[in-house]
C-alpha atoms as a PDB file:
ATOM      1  CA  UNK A   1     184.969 134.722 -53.585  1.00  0.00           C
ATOM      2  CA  UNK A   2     184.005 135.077 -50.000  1.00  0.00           C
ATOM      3  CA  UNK A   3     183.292 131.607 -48.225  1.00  0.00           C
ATOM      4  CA  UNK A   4     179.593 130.355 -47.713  1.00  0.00           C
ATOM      5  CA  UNK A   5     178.629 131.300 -44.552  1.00  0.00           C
ATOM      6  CA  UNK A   6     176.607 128.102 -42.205  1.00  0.00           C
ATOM      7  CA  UNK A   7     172.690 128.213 -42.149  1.00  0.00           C
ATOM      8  CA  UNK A   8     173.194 127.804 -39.001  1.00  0.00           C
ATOM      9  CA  UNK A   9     175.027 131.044 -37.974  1.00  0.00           C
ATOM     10  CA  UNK A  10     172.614 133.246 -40.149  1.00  0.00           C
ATOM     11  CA  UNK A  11     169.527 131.504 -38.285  1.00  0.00           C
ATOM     12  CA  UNK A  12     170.718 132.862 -35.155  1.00  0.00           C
ATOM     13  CA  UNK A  13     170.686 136.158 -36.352  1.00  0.00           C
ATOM     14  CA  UNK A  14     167.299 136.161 -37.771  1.00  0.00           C
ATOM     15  CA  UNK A  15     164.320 137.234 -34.901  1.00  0.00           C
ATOM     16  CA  UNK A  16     160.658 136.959 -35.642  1.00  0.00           C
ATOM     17  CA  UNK A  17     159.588 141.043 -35.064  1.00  0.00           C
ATOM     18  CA  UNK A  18     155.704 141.998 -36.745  1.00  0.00           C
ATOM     19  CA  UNK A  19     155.246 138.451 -38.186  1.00  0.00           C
ATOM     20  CA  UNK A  20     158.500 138.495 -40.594  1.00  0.00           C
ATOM     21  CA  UNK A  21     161.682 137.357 -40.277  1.00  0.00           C
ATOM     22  CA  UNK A  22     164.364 140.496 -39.799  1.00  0.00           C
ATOM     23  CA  UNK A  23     167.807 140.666 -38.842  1.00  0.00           C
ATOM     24  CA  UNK A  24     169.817 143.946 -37.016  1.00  0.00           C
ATOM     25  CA  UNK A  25     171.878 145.860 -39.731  1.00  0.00           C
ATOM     26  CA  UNK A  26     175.176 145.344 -37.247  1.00  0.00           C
ATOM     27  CA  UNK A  27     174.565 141.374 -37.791  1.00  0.00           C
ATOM     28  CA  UNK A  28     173.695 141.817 -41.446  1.00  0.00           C
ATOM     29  CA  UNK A  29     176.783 144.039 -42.009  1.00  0.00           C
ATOM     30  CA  UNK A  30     179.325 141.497 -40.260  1.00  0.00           C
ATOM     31  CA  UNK A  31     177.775 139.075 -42.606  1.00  0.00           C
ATOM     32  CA  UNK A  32     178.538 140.780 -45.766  1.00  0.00           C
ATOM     33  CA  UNK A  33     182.073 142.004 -43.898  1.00  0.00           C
ATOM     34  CA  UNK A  34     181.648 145.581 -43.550  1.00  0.00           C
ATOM     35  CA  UNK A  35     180.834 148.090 -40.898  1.00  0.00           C
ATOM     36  CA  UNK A  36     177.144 148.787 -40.132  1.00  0.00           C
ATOM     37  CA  UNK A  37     177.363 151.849 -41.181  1.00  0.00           C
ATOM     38  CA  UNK A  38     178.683 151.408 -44.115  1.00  0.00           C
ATOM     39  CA  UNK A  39     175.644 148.739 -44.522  1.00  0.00           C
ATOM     40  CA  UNK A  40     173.478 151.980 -44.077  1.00  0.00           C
ATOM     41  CA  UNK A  41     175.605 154.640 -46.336  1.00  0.00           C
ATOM     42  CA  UNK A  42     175.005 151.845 -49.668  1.00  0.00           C
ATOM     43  CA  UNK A  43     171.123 151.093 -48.727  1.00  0.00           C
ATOM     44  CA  UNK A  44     170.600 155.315 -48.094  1.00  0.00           C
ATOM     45  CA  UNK A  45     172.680 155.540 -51.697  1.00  0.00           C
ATOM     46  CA  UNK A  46     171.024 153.106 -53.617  1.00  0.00           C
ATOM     47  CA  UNK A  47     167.306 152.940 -51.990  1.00  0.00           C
ATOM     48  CA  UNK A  48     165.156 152.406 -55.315  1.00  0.00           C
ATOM     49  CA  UNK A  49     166.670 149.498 -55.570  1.00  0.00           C
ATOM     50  CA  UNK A  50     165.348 147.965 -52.286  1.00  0.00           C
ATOM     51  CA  UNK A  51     161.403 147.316 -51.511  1.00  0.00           C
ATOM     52  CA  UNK A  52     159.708 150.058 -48.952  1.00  0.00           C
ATOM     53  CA  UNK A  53     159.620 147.375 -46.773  1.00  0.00           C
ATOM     54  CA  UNK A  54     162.586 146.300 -46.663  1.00  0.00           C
ATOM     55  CA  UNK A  55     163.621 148.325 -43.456  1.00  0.00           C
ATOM     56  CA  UNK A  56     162.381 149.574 -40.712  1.00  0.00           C
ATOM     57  CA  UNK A  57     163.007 150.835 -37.147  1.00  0.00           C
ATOM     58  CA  UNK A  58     162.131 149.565 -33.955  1.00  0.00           C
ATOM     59  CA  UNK A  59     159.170 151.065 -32.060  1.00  0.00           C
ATOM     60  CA  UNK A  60     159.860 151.155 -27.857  1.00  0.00           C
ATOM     61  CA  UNK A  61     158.362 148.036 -27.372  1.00  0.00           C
ATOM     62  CA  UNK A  62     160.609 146.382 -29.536  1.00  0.00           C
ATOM     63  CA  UNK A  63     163.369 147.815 -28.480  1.00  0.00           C
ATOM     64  CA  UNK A  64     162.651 146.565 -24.856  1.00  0.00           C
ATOM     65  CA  UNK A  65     162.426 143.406 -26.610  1.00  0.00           C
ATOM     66  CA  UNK A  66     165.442 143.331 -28.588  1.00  0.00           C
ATOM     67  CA  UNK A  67     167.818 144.561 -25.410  1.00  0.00           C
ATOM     68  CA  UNK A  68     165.927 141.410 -23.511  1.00  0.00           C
ATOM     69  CA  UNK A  69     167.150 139.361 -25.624  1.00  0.00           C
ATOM     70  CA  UNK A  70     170.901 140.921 -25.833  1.00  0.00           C
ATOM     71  CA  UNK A  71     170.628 141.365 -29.769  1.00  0.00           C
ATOM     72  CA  UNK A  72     171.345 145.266 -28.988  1.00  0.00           C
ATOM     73  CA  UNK A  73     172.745 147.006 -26.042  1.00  0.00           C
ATOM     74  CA  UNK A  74     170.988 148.969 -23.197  1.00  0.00           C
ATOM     75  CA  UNK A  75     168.687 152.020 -23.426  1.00  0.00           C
ATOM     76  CA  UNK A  76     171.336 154.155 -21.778  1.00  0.00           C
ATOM     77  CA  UNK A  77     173.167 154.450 -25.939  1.00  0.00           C
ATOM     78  CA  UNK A  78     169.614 156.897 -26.702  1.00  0.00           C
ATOM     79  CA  UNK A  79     171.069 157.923 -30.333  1.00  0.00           C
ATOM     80  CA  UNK A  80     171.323 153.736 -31.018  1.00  0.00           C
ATOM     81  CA  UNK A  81     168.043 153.043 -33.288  1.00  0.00           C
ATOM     82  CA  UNK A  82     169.004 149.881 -35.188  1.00  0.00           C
ATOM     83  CA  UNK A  83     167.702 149.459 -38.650  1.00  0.00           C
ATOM     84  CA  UNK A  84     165.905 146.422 -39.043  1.00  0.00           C
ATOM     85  CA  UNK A  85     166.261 144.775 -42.480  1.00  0.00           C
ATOM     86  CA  UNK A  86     163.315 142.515 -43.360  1.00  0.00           C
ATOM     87  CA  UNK A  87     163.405 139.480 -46.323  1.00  0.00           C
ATOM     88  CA  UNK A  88     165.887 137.721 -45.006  1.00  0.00           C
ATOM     89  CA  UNK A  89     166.950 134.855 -46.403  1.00  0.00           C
ATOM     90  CA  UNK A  90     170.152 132.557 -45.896  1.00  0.00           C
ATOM     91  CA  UNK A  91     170.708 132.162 -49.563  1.00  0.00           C
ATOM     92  CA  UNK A  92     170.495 136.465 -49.808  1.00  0.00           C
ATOM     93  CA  UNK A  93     173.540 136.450 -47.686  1.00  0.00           C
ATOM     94  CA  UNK A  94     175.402 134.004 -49.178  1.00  0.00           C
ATOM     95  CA  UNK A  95     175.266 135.176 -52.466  1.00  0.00           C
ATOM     96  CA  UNK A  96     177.098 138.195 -51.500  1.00  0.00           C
ATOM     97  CA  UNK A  97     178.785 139.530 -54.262  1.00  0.00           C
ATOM     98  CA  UNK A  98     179.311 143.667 -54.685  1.00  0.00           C
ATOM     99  CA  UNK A  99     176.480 145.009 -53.072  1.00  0.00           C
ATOM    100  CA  UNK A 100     178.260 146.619 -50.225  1.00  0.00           C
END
């Protein structure tokens, strides 16, 4: 069993983007310990067993936003659209047992 991860250290992950609580899939996949994309193969795989609203991508705005704030690096990566996953919860990511 994986060690419980600090509230703390999850709460710096989380930003407030369209009212809700979301966190980048790179910080959500070193959470669970695997590679974001990875993260993104097992939600594409198993997507009926997520809400529709449980990701999303950023518009420009937000992006400009997001790179402000250092959560993802420059515009000059284009192909880099981070998947934002929304429902975020500490207790989600602590009770990390096989989903990815």
């Amino acid at each position: 069993m994986k060690a419980l991860i600090p509230a703390e250290v999850i709460e710096r992950k989380i930003y407030l983007i369209r009212g809700q609580k979301v966190m980048l899939d790179k910080d959500l996949a070193v959470l669970y310990g695997v590679k974001p994309i990875r993260l993104r193969e097992q939600v594409k795989r198993n997507i009926r067993r997520f809400p529709d609203d449980f990701m999303f991508q950023l518009d420009e705005k937000e992006i400009d936003f997001m790179v402000s704030q250092n959560a993802i690096p420059s515009r000059k990566t284009k192909s880099f659209m981070p998947r934002i996953f929304d429902n975020i919860e500490p207790r989600l990511i602590n009770d990390r047992k096989s989903y990815v």
